[in-house]
Protein backbone atom coordinates (compact mmCIF):
# COMPACT_ATOMS: atom_id res chain seq x y z
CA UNK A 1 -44.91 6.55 -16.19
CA UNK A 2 -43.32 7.38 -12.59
CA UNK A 3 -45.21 4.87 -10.03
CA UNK A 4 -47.16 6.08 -7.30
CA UNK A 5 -45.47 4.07 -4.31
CA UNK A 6 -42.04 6.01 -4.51
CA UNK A 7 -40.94 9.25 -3.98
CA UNK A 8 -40.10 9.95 -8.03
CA UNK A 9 -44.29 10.08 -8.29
CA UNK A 10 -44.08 13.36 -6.19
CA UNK A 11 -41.04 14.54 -6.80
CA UNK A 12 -39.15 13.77 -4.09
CA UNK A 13 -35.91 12.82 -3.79
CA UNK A 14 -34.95 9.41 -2.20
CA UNK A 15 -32.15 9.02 0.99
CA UNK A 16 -30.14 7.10 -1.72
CA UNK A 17 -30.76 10.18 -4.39
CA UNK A 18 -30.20 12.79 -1.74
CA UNK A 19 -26.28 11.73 -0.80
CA UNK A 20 -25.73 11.12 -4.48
CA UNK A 21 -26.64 15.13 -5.00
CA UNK A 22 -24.87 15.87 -1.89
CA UNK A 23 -21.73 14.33 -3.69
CA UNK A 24 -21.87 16.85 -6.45
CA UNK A 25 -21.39 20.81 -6.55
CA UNK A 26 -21.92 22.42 -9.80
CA UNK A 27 -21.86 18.86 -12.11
CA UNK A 28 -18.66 17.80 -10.39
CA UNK A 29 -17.81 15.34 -8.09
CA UNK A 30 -16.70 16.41 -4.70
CA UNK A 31 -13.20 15.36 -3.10
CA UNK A 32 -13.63 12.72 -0.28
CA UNK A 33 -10.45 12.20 1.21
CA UNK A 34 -8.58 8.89 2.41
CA UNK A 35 -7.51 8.46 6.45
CA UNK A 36 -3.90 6.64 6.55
CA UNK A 37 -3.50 6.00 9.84
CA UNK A 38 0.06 5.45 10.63
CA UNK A 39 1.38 3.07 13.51
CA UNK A 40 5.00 2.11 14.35
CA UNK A 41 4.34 -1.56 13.79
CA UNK A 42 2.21 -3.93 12.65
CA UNK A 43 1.08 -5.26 15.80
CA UNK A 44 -0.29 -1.81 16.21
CA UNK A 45 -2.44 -2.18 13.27
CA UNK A 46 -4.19 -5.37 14.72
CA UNK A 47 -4.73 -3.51 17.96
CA UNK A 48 -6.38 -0.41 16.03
CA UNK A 49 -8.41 -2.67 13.45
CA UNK A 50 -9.77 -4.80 16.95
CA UNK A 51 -10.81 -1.12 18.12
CA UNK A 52 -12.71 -0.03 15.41
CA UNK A 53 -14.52 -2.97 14.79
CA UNK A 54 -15.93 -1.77 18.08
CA UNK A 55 -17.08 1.25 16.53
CA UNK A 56 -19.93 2.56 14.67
CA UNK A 57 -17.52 2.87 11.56
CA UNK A 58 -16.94 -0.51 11.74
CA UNK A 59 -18.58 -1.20 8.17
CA UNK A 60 -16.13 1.72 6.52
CA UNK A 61 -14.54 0.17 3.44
CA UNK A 62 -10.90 -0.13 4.88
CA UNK A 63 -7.29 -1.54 3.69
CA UNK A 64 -4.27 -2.62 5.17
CA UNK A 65 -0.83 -2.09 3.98
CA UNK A 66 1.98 -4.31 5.13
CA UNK A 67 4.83 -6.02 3.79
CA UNK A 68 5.32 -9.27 2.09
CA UNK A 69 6.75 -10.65 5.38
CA UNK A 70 2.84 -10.77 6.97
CA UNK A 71 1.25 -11.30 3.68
CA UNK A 72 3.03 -13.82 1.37
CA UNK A 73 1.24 -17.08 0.85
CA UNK A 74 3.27 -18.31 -1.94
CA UNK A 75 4.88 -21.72 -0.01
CA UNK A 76 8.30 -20.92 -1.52
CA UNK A 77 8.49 -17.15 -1.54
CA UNK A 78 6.95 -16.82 2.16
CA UNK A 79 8.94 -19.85 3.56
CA UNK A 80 12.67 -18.28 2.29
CA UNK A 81 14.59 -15.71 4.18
CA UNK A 82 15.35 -11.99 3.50
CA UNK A 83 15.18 -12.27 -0.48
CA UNK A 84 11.15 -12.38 -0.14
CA UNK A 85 10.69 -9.56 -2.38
CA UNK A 86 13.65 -10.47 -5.05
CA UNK A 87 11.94 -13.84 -5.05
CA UNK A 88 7.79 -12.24 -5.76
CA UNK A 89 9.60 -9.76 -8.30
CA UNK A 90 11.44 -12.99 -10.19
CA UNK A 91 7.94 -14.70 -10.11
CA UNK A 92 5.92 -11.92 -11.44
CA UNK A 93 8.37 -11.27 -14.15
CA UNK A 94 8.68 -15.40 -15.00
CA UNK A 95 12.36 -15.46 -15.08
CA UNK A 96 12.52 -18.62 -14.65
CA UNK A 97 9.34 -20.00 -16.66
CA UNK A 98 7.35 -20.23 -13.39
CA UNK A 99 4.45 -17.18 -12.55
CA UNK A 100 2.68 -16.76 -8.74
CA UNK A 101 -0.53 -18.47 -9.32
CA UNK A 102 -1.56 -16.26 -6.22
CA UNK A 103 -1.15 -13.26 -7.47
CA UNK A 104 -3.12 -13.78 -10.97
CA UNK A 105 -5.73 -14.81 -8.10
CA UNK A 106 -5.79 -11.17 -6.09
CA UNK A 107 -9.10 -10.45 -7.66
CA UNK A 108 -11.13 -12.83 -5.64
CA UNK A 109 -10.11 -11.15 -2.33
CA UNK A 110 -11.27 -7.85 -3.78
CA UNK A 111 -14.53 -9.61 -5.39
CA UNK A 112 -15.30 -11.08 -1.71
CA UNK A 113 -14.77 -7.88 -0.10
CA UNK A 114 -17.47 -5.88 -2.70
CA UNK A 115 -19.66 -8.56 -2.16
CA UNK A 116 -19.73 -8.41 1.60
CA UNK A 117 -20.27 -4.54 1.01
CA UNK A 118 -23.04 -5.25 -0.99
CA UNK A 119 -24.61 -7.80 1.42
CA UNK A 120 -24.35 -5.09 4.25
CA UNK A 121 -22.11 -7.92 5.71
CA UNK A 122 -18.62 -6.07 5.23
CA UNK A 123 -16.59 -6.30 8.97
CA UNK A 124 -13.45 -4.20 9.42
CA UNK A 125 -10.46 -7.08 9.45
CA UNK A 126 -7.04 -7.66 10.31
CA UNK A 127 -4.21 -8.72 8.80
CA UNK A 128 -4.20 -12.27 9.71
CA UNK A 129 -8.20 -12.22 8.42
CA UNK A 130 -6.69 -11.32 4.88
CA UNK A 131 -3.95 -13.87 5.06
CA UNK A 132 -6.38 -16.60 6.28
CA UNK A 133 -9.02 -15.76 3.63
CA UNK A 134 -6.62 -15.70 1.30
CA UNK A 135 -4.96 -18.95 1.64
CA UNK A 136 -9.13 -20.43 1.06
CA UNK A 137 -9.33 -18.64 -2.15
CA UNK A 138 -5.60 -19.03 -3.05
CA UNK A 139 -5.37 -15.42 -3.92
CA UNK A 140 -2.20 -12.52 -3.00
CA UNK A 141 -3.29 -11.16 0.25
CA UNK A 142 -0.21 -8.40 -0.49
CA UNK A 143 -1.43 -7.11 -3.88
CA UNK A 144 -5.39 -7.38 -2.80
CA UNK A 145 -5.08 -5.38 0.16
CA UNK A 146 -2.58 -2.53 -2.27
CA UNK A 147 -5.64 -2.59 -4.59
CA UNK A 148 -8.35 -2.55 -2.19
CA UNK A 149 -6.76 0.85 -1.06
CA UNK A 150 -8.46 2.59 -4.24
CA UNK A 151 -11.87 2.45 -2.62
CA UNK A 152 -11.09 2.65 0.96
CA UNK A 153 -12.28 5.65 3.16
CA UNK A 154 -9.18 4.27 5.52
CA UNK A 155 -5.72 2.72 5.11
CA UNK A 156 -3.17 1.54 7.73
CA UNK A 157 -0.07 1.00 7.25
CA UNK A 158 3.16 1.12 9.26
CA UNK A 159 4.60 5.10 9.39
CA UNK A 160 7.27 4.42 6.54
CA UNK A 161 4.87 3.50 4.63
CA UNK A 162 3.87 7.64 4.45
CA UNK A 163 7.31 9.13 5.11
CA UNK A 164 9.54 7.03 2.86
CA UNK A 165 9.49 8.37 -0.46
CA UNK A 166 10.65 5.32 -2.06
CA UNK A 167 7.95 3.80 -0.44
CA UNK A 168 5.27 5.68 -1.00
CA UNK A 169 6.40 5.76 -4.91
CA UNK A 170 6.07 2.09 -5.07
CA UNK A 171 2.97 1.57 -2.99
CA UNK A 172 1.22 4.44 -5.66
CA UNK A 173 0.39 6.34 -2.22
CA UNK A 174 -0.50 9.61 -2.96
CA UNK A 175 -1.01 11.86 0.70
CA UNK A 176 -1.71 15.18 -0.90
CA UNK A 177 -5.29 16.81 0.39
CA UNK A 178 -5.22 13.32 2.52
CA UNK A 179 -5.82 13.17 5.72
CA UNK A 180 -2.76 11.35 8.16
CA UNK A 181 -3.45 10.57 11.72
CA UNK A 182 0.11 9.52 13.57
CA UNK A 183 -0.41 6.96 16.16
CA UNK A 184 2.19 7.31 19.13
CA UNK A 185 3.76 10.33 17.02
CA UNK A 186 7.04 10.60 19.29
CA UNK A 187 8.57 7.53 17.25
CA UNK A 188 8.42 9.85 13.78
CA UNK A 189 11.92 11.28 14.07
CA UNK A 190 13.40 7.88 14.42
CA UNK A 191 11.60 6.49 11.39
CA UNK A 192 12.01 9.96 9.80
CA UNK A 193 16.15 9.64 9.58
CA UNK A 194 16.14 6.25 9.02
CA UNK A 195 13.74 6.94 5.73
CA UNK A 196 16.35 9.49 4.65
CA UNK A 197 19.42 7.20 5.64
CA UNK A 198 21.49 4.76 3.72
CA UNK A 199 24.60 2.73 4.82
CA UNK A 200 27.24 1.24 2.38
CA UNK A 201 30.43 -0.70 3.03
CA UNK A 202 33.77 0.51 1.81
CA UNK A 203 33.70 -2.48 -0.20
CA UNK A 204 30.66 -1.11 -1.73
CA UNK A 205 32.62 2.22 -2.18
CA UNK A 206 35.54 0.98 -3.92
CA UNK A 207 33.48 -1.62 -6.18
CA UNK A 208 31.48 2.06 -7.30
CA UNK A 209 34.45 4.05 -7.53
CA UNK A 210 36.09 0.95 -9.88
CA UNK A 211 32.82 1.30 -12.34
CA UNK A 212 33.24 4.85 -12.10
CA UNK A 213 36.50 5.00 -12.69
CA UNK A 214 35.86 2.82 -16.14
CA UNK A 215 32.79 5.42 -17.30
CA UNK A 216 35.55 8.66 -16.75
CA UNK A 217 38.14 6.70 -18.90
CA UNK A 218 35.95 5.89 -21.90
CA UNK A 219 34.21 9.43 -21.93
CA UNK A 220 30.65 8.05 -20.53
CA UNK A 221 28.93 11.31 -19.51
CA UNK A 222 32.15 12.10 -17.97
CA UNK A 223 31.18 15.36 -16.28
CA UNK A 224 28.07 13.61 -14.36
CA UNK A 225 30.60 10.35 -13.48
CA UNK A 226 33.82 13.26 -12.01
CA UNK A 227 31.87 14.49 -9.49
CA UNK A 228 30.46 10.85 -7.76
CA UNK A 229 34.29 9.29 -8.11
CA UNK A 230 35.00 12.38 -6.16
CA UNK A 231 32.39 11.55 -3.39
CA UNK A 232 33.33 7.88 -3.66
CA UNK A 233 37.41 9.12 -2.94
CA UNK A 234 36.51 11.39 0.13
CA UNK A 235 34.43 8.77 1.58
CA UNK A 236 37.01 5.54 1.56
């Protein structure tokens, strides 16, 4: 029997009830889009975060995507030089009969996060929060923050992040019916050629057109191989 304290004794629909109706048109669940906010760096994104904790929306489920540069904890990985992601990549895969403890640990950061949204307690944070949190619970700051992007309203992220294909590809960012905000938008054409921009060495060239040159000569998909040794001759 419906008890007489609540709202289901007269009929009435709760606040709670209300948005989850409000959600729905015609039995299907209605599109809320993601905000990726955009900055040129990364310092950026701590000034932004430090602004919107300020802010009513301060308690909006929120991510941050960065690079393994600001959020490796692994002591080896983070402590090495430019081969950061060669070395995560080696890890994950156990090349060498070692795995990233860390990153079998990502859950935890998500698990704290839904239970500080649950407790009403949830704070928008920065990238250095994530890190530091991280290194208590001993769990990948980098992978926690890529899957704590599912259920976030808002994700920054640097501006390749959204114009590099590549990178979008690999981070699973998806921007269609999305909505992008560009912080300090005069910067975009810079980062825009530089996403579409590659530089090689004519070592690099005559290595290619040597491999190349082997594919023609033993009849490996020789009429897709003709065509690149010609690039590779007009460039050296």
């Amino acid at each position: 029997d419906p008890c007489t304290e609540c709202s289901c004794d007269s009929g009435k629909e709760t606040a709670k009830d209300t948005g989850n109706t409000k959600k729905k048109e015609n039995g299907k669940q209605l599109f809320v889009p993601k905000i990726f906010f955009g900055t040129r760096t990364h310092k950026q994104i701590s000034q932004i975060t430090r602004e919107l904790k300020r802010t009513a929306y301060s308690t909006v489920s929120m991510t941050i995507l960065s690079s393994r540069d600001y959020t490796c904890i692994h002591p080896t990985v983070s402590s090495s030089g430019s081969n950061r992601n060669e070395m995560c990549v080696e890890l994950l895969e156990g090349k060498h009969g070692k795995s990233c403890l860390y990153y079998h640990g990502a859950h935890k950061l998500i698990e704290h996060h839904a239970l500080q949204s649950a407790h009403r307690v949830y704070q928008a944070w920065d990238i250095e929060d994530l890190v530091s949190l991280g290194k208590k619970l001993r769990a990948c700051p980098y992978f926690a923050a890529r899957e704590l992007m599912v259920g976030a309203d808002i994700v920054f992220c640097p501006y390749n992040y959204l114009l590099d294909p590549q990178i979008r590809e690999s981070m699973d960012i998806n921007l269609k019916d999305q909505v992008v905000i560009l912080d300090e938008a005069h910067n975009i054409e810079d980062c825009a050629r530089e996403s579409v921009s590659y530089s090689v060495t004519e070592s690099q060239l005559r290595a290619a057109r040597e491999e190349i040159d082997f594919m023609v000569n033993n009849n490996i998909r020789q009429k897709d191989h003709e065509p690149l040794r010609a690039v590779c001759c007009s460039l050296t």
